[in-house]
Protein backbone atom coordinates (compact mmCIF):
# COMPACT_ATOMS: atom_id res chain seq x y z
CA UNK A 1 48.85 -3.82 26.87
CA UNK A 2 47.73 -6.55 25.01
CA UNK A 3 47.29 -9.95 26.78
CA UNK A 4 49.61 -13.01 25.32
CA UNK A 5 47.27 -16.79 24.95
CA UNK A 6 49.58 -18.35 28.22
CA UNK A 7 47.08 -21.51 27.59
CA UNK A 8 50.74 -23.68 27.11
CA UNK A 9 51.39 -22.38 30.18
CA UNK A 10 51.41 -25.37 32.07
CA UNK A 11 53.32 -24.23 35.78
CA UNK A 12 53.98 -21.00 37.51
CA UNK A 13 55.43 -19.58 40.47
CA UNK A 14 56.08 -15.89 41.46
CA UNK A 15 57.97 -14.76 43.47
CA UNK A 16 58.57 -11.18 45.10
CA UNK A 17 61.56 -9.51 46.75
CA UNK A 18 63.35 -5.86 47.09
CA UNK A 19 65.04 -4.94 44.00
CA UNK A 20 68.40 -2.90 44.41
CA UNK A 21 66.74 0.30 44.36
CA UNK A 22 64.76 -0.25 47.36
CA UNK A 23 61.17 -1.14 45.24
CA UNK A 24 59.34 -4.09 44.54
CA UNK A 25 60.75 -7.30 42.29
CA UNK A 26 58.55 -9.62 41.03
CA UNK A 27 60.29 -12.89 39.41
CA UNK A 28 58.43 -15.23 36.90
CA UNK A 29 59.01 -18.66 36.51
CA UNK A 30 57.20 -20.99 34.55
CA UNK A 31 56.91 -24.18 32.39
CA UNK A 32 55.53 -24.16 29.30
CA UNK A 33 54.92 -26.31 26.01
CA UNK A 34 56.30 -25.04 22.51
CA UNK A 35 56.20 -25.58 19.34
CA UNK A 36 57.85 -28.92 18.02
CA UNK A 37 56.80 -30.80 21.21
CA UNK A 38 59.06 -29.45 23.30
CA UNK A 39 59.14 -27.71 27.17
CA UNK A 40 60.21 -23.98 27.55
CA UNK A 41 61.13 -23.20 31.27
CA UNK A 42 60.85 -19.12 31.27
CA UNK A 43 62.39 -16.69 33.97
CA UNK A 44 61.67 -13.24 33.93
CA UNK A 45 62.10 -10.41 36.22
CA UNK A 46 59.09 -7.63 36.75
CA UNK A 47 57.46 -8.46 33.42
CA UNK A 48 54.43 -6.32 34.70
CA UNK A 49 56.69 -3.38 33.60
CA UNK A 50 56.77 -4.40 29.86
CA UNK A 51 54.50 -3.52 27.13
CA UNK A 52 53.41 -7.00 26.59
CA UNK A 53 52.98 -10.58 28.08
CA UNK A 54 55.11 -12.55 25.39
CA UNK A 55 58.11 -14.15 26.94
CA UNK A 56 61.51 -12.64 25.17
CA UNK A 57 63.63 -14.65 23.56
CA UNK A 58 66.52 -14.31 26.53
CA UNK A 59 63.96 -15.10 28.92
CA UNK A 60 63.87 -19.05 28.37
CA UNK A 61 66.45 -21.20 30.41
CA UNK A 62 65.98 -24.18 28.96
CA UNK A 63 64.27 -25.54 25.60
CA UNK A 64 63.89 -29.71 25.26
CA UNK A 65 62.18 -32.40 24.76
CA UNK A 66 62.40 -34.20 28.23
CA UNK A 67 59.69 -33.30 30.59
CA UNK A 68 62.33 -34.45 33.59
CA UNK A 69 64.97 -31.54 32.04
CA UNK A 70 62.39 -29.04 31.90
CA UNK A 71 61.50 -29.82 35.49
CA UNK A 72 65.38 -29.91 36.53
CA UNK A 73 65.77 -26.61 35.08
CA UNK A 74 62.98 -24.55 36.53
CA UNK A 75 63.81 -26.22 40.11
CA UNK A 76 67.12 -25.00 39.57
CA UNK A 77 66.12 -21.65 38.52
CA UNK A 78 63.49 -21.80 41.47
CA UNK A 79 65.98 -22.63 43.94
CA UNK A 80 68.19 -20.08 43.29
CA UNK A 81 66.24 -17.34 43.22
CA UNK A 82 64.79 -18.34 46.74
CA UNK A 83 68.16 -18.59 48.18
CA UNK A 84 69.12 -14.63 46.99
CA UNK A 85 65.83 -13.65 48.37
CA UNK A 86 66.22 -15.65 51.92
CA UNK A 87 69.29 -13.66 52.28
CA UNK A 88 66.74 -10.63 52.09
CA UNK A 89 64.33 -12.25 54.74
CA UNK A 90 62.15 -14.55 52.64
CA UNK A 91 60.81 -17.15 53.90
CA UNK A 92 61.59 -19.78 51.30
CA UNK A 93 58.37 -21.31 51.53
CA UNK A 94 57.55 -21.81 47.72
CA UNK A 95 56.29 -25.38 46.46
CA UNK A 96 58.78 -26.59 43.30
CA UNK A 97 57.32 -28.26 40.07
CA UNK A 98 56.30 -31.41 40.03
CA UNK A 99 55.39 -33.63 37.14
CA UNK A 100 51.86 -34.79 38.42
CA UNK A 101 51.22 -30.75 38.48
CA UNK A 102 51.87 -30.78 34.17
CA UNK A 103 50.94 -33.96 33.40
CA UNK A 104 46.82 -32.88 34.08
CA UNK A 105 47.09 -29.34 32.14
CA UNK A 106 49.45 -31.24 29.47
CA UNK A 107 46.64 -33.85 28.84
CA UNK A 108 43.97 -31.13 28.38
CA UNK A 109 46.42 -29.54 25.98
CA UNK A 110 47.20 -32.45 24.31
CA UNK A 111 43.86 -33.51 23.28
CA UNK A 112 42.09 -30.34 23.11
CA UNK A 113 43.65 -29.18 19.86
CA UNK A 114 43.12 -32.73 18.60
């Protein structure tokens, strides 16, 4: 499998419960910057299973401009993943995005390809 360049990758969290067959699920979700100066906030589910690292189209939840939006939507995304997997005896503990933890990797980004 080849490896995808995650260096927009800006934020990540992963998180793992029981899928319905009994085995392991791992959930993806990140923040990242795209083309056109705007935020992707991905969510995928076991992507260690696929043949390659690049996000699929379907896996994005949100696409903007707004940093704040981007955030909104992958503490939504966050939250409601934790809540399915408390009811399966997680412990919820899992830090959401924050904008001081993007604006760093986003300024590194920004005027590294300068």
């Amino acid at each position: 499998m080849r490896k995808a360049d995650t260096s927009a990758r800006f934020a990540e969290r992963v998180l793992h419960g029981v899928a319905d067959d009994g085995g392991e699920e791992r959930i993806v979700i990140w923040i990242e910057r795209l083309p056109g100066a705007m935020w992707g906030v991905g969510r995928a589910v076991n992507p260690q299973h696929r043949p390659s690292d690049r996000p699929r189209r379907d896996d994005y939840v949100f696409q903007g401009h707004e940093l704040d939006d981007a955030l909104e939507a992958a503490n939504a995304a966050l939250e409601d993943d934790v809540r399915v997997l408390e009811e399966e005896g997680f412990d919820g503990r899992v830090r959401p995005f924050t904008r001081s933890e993007l604006l760093k990797p986003l300024e590194r980004w920004f005027f590294g390809r300068r």
